[in-house]
C-alpha atoms as a PDB file:
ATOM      1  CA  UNK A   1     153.640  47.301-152.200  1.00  0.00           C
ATOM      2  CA  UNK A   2     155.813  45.968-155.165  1.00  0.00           C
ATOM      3  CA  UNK A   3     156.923  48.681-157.693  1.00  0.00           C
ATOM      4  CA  UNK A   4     157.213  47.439-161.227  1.00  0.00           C
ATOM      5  CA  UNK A   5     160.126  48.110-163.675  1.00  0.00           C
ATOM      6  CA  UNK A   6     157.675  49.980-165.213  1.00  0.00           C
ATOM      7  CA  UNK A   7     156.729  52.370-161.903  1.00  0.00           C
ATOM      8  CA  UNK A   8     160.604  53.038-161.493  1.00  0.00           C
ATOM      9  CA  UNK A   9     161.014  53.598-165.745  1.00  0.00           C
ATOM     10  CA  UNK A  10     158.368  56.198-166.141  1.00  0.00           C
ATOM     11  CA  UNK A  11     159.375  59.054-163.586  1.00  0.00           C
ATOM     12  CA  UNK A  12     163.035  57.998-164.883  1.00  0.00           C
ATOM     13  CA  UNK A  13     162.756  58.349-168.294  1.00  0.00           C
ATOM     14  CA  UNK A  14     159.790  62.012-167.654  1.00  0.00           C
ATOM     15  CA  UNK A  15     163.424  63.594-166.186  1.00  0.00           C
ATOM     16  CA  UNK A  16     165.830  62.606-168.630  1.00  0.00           C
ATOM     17  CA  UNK A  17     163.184  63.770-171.398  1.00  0.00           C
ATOM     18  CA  UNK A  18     162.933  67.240-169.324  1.00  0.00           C
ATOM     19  CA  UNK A  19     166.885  67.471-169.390  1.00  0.00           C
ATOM     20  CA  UNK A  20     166.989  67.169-173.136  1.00  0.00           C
ATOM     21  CA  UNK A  21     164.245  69.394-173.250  1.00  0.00           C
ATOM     22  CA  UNK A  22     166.207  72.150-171.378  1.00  0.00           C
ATOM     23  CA  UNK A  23     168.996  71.874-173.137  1.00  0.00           C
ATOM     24  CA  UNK A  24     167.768  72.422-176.223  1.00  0.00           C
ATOM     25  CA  UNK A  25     165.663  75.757-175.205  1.00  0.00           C
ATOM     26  CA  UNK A  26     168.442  77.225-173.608  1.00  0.00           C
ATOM     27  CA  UNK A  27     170.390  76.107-176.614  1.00  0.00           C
ATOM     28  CA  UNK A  28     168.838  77.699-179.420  1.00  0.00           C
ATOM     29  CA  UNK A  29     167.542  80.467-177.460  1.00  0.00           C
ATOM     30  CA  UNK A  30     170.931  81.613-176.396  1.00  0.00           C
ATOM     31  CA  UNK A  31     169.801  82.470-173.374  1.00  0.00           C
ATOM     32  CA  UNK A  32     172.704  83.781-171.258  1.00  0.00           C
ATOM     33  CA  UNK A  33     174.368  80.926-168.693  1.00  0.00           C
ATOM     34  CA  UNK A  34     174.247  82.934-165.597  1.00  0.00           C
ATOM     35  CA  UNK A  35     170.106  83.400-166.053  1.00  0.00           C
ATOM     36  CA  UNK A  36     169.244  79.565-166.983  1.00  0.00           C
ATOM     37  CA  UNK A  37     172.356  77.549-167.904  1.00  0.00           C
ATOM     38  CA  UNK A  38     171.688  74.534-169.384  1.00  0.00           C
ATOM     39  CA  UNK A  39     171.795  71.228-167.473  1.00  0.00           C
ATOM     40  CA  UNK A  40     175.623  70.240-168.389  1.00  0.00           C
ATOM     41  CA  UNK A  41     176.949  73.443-166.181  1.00  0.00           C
ATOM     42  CA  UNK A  42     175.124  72.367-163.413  1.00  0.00           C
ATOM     43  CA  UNK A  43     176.827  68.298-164.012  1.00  0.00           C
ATOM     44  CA  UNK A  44     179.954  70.786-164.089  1.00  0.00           C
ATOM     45  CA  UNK A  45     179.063  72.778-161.020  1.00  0.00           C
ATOM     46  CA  UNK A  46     177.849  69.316-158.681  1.00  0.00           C
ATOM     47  CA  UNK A  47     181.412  67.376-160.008  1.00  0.00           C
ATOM     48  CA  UNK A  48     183.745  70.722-159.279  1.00  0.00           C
ATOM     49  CA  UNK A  49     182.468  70.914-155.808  1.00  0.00           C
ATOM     50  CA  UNK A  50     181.081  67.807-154.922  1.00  0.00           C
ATOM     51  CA  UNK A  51     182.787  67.791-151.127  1.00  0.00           C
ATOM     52  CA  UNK A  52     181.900  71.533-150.318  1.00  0.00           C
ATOM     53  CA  UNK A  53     178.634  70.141-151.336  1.00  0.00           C
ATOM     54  CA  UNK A  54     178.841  67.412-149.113  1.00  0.00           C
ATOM     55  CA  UNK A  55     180.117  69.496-146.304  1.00  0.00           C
ATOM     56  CA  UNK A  56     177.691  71.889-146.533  1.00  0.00           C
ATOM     57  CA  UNK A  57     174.582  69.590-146.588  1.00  0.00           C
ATOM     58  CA  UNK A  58     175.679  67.630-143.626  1.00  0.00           C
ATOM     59  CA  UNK A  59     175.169  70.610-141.484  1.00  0.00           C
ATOM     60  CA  UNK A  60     172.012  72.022-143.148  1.00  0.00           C
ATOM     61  CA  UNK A  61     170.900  67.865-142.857  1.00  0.00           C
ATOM     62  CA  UNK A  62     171.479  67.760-138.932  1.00  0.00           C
ATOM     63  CA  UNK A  63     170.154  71.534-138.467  1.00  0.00           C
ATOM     64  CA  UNK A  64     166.490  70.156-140.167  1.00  0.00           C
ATOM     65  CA  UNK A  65     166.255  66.815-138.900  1.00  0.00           C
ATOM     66  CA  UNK A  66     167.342  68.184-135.159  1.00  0.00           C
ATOM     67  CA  UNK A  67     165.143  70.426-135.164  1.00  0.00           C
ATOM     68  CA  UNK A  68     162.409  68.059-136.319  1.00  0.00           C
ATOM     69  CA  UNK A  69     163.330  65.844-134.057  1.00  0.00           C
ATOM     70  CA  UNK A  70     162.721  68.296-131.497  1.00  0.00           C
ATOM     71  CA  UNK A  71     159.637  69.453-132.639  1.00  0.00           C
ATOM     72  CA  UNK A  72     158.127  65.827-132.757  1.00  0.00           C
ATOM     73  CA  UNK A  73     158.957  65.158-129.246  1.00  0.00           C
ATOM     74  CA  UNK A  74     157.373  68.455-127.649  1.00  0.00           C
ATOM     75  CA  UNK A  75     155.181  68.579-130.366  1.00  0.00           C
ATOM     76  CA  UNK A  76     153.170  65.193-129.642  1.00  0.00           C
ATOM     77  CA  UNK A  77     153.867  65.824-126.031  1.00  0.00           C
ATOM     78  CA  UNK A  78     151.937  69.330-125.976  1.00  0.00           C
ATOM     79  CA  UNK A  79     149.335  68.039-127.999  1.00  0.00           C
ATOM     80  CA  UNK A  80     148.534  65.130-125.305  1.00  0.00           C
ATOM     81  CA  UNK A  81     148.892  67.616-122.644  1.00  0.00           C
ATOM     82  CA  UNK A  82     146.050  69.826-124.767  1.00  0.00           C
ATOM     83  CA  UNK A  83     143.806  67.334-125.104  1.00  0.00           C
ATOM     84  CA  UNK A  84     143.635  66.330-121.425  1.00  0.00           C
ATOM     85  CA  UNK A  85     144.134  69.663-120.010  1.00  0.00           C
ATOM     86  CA  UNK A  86     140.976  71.996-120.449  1.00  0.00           C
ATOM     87  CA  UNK A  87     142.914  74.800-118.915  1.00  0.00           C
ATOM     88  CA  UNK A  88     145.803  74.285-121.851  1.00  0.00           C
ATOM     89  CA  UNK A  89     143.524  74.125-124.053  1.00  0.00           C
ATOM     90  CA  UNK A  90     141.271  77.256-123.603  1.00  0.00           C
ATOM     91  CA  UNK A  91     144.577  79.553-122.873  1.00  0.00           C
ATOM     92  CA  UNK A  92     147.862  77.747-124.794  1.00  0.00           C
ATOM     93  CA  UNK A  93     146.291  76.335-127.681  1.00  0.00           C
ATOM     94  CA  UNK A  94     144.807  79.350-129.029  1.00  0.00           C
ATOM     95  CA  UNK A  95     148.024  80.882-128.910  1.00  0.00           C
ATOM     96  CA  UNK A  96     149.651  78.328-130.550  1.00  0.00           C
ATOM     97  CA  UNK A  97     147.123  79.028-133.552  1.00  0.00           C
ATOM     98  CA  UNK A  98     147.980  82.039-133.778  1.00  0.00           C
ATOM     99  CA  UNK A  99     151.612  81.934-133.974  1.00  0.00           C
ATOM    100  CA  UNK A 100     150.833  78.898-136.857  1.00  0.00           C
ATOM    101  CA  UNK A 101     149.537  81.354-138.908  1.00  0.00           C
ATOM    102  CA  UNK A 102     152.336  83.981-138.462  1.00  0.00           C
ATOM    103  CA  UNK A 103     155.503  83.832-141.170  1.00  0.00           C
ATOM    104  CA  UNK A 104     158.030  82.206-138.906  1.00  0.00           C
ATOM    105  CA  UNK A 105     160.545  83.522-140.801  1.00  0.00           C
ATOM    106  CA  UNK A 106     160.354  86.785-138.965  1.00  0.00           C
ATOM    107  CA  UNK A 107     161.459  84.677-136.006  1.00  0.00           C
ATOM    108  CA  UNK A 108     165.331  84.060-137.310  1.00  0.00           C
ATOM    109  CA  UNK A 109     167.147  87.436-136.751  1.00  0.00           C
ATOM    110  CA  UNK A 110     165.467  87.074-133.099  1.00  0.00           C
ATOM    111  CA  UNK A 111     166.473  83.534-132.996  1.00  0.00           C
ATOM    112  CA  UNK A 112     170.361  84.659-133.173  1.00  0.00           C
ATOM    113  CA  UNK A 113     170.113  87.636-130.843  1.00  0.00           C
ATOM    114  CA  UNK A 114     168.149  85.322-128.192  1.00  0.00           C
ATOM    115  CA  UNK A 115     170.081  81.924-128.586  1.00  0.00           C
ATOM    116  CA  UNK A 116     173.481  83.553-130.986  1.00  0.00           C
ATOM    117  CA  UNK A 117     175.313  82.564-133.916  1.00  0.00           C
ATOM    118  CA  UNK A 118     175.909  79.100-134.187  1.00  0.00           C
ATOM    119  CA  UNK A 119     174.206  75.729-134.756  1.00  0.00           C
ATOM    120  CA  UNK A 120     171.576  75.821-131.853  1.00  0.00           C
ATOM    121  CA  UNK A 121     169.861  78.744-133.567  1.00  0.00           C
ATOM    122  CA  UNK A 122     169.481  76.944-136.925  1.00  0.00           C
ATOM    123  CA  UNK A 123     168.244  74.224-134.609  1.00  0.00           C
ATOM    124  CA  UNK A 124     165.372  76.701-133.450  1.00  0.00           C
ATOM    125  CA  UNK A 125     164.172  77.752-136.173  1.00  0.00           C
ATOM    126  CA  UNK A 126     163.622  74.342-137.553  1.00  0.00           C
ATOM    127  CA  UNK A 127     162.351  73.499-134.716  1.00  0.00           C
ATOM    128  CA  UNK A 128     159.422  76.577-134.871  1.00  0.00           C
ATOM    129  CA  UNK A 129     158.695  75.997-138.233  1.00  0.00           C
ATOM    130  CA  UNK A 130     158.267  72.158-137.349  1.00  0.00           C
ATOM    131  CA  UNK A 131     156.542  72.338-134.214  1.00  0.00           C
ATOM    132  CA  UNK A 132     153.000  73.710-135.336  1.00  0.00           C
ATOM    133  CA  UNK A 133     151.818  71.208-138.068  1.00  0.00           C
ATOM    134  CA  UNK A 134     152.411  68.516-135.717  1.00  0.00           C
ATOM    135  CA  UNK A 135     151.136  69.819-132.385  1.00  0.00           C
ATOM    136  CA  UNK A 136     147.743  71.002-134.264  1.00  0.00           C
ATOM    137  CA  UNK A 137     147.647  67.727-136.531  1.00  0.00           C
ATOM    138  CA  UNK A 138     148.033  65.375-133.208  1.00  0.00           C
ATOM    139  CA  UNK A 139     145.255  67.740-131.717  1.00  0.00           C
ATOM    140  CA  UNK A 140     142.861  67.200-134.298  1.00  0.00           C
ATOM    141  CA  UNK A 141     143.629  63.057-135.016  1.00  0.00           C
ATOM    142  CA  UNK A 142     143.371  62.623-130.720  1.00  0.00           C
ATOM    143  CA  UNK A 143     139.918  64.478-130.417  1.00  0.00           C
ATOM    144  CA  UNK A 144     138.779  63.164-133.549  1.00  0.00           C
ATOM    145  CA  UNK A 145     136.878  59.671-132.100  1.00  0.00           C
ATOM    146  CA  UNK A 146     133.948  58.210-132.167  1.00  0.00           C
ATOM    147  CA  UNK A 147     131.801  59.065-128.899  1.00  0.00           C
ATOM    148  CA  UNK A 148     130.568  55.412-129.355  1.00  0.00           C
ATOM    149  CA  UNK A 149     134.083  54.266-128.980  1.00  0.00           C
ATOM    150  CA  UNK A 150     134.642  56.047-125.514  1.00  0.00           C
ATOM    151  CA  UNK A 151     130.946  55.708-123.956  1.00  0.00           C
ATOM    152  CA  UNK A 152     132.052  51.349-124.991  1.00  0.00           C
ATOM    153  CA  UNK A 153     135.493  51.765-122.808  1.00  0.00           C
ATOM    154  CA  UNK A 154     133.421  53.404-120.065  1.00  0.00           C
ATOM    155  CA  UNK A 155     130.827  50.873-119.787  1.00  0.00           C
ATOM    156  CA  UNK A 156     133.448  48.536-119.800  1.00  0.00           C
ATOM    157  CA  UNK A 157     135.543  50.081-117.359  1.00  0.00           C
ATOM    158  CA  UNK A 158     138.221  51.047-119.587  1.00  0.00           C
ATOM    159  CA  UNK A 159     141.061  52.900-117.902  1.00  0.00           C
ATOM    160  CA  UNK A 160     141.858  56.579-119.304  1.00  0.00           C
ATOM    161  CA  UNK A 161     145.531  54.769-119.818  1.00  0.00           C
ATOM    162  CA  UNK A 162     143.420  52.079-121.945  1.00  0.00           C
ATOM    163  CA  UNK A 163     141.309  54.392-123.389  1.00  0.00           C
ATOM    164  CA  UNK A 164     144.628  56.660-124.749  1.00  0.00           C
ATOM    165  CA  UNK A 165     146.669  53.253-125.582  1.00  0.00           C
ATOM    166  CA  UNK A 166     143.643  51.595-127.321  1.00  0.00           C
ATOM    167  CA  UNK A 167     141.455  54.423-128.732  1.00  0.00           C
ATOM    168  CA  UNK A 168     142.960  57.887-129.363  1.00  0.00           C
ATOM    169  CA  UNK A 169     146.786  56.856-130.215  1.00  0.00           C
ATOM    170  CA  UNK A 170     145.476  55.015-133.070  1.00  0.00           C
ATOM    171  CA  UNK A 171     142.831  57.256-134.137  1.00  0.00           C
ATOM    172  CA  UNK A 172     145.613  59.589-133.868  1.00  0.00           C
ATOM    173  CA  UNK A 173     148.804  58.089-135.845  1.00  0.00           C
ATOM    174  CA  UNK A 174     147.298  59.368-139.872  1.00  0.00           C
ATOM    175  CA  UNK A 175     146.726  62.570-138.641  1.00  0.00           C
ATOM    176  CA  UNK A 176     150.248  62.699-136.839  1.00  0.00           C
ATOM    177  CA  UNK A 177     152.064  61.051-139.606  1.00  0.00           C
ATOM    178  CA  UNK A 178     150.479  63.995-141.838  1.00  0.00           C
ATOM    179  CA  UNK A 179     151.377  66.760-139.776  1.00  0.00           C
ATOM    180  CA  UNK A 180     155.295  64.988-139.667  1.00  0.00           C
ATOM    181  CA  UNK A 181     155.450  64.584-143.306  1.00  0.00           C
ATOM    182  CA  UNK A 182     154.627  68.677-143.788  1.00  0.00           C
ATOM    183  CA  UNK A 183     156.902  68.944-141.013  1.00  0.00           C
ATOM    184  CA  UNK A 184     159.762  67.419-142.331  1.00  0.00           C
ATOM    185  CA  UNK A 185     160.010  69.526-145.365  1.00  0.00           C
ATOM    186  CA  UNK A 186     159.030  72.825-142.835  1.00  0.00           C
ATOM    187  CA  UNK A 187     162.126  72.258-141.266  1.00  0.00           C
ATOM    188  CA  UNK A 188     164.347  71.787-144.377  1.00  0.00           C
ATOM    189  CA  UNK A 189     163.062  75.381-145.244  1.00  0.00           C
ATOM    190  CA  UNK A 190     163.373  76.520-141.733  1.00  0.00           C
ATOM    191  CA  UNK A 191     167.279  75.877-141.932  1.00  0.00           C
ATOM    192  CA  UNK A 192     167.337  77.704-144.838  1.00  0.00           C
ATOM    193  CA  UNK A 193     165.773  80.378-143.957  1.00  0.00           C
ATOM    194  CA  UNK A 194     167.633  80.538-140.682  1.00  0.00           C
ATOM    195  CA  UNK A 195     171.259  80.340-142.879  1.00  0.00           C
ATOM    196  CA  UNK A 196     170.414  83.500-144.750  1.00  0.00           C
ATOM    197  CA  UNK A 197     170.309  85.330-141.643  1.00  0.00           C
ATOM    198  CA  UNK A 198     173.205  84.394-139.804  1.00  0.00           C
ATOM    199  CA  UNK A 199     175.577  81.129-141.088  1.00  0.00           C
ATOM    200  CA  UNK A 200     179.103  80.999-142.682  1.00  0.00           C
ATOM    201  CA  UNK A 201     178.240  77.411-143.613  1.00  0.00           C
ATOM    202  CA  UNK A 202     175.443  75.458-144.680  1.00  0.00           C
ATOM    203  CA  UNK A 203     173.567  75.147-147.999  1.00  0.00           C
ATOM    204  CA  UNK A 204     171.362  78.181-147.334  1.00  0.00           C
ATOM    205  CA  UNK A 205     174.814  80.359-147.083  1.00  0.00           C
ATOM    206  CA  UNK A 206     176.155  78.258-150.463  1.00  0.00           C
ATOM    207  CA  UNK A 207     172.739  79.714-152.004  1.00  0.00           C
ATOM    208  CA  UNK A 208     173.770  83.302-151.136  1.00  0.00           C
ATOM    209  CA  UNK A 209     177.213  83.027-152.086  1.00  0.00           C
ATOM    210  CA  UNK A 210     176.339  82.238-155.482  1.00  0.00           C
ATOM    211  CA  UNK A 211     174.109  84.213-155.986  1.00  0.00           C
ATOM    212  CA  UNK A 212     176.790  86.949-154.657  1.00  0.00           C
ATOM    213  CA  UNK A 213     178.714  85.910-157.864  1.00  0.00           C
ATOM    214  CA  UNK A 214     176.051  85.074-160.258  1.00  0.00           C
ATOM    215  CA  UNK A 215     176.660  81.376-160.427  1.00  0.00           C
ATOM    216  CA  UNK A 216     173.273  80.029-161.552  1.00  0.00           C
ATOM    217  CA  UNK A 217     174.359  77.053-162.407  1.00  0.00           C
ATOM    218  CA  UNK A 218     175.583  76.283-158.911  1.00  0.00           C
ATOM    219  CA  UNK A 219     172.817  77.976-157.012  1.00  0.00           C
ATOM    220  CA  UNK A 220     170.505  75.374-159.061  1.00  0.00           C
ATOM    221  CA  UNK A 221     172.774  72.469-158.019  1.00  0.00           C
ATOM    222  CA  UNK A 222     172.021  73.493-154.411  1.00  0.00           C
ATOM    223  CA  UNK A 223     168.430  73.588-154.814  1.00  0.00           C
ATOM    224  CA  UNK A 224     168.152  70.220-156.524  1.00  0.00           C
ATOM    225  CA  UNK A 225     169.447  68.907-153.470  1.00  0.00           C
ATOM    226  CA  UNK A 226     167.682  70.711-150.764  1.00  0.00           C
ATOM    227  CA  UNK A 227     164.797  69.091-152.922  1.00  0.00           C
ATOM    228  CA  UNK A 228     166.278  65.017-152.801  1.00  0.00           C
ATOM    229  CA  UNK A 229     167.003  65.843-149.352  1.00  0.00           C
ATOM    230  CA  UNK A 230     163.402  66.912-148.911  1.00  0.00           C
ATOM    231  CA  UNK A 231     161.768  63.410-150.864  1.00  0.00           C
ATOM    232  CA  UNK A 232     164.420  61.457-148.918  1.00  0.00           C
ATOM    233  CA  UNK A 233     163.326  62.538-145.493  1.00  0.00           C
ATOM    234  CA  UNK A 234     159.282  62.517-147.151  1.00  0.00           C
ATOM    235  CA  UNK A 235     160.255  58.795-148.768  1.00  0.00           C
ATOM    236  CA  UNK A 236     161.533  57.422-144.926  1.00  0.00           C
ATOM    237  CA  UNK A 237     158.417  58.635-143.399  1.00  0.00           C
ATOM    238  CA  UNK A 238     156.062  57.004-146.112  1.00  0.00           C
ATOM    239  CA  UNK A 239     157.713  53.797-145.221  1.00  0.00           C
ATOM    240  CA  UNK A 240     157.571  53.791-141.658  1.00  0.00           C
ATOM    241  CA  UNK A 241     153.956  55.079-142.300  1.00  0.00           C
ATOM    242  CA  UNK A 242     153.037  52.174-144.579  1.00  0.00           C
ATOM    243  CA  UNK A 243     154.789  49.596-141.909  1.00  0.00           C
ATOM    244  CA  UNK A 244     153.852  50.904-138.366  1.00  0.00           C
ATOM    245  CA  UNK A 245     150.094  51.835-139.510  1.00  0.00           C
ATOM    246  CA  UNK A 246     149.107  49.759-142.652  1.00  0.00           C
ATOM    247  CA  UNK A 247     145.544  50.338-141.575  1.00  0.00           C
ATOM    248  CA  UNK A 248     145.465  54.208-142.585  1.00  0.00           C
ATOM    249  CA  UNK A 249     143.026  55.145-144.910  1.00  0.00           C
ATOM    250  CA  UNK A 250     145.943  56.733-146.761  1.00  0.00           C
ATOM    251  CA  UNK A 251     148.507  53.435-147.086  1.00  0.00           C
ATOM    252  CA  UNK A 252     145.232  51.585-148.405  1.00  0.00           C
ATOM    253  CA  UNK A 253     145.106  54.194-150.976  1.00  0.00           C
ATOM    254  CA  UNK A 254     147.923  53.956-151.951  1.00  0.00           C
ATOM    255  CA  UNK A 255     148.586  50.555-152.118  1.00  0.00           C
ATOM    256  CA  UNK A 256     145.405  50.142-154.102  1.00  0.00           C
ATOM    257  CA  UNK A 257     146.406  52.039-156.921  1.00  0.00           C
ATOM    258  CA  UNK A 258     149.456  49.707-157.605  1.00  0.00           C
END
């Protein structure tokens, strides 16, 4: 996929338009700086404390994508293990449902009394809020085949190695590739959430500090780039998507409406 000057121009030129936009409302509405200031404080803000910035979302970067990274690994692993385990499956994976559905964000303030106060406990929580999109995604996208498929490799003596390698991986790559992408930005929030509770560094503790001091324009700044950090992480996994599994119903989409 090629993107025209015109593809990078539009979303471009939609921003700048929105910037003017704002600064005209919260111009001539005089509304007060520390509710909405207007998008020149927060240029202020971002050039004023552009290293604590970059400080600060280092650590909240390798919090999310450790945790991520964590979560893919036993993630895919447990799913596999699910699939070809009928005893997992009838006792773990219900479990595992149930603990999708519950707000993992109760889980931080246990998260530092179990593991403590430091980096491995951001780490968790990233990891917990990770974990479940991919584990029930990879479920679905393995179990999700054609019978025809698997009664063909048994007639032809296909080994359940072949049958795996062959049949259910690739069946299986969309669906995990989904689950990763909602994953990905899971665990962004899950550092977050797991820096209000207990951090003295991180972007989650900038957050609270200004808001501590009713520095909008800062607390903004910070939030505009737990978002880029979010579409950069989101943009790497469309293109290993579109490259490793061009076949996808999804990259065919896609590249069909360019």
């Amino acid at each position: 996929m090629k993107l025209s000057l015109k593809d990078i121009a539009e979303p471009v030129l939609f921003f700048l338009a929105l910037l003017v936009v704002w600064e005209v409302l919260v111009k001539f509405a005089r509304v007060p700086s520390f509710i909405l200031p207007p998008p020149k404080d927060l240029y202020h803000a971002f050039t004023a404390k552009f290293f604590i910035l970059g400080h600060h979302s280092l650590i909240t970067f390798a919090e999310a994508v450790g945790g991520f990274a964590l979560s893919l690994v036993l993630g895919v692993a447990f799913a596999i293990a699910v699939v070809y385990s009928r005893h997992l499956h009838n006792t773990i994976y219900p479990l595992i449902v149930i603990l999708y559905a519950m707000p993992k964000s109760a889980f931080a303030p246990l998260m530092v009394i179990w593991i403590g106060y430091g980096l491995f406990s951001k780490i968790a929580i990233a990891f917990l809020v990770a974990f479940f999109p991919i584990v029930v995604n990879t479920v679905v996208g393995l179990k999700e085949v054609e019978p025809e498929l698997i009664d063909l490799a048994r007639i032809n003596r296909g080994s359940a190695w072949g049958v795996f390698k062959k049949i259910r991986l690739p069946n299986a790559l969309p669906y995990l590739f989904a689950g990763v992408k909602v994953a990905l930005v899971l665990s962004v929030t899950g550092a977050i959430v797991a820096e209000f509770v207990a951090a003295n560094e991180g972007l989650g503790y900038l957050v609270l500090q200004a808001n501590y001091s009713l520095d909008t324009a800062f607390a903004l700044v910070i939030l505009l780039i737990l978002a880029l950090l979010s579409l950069l992480l989101f943009a790497v996994v469309e293109m290993l998507q579109r490259k490793w599994i061009p076949w996808s119903a999804e990259v065919r989409q896609i590249e069909g409406s360019f």
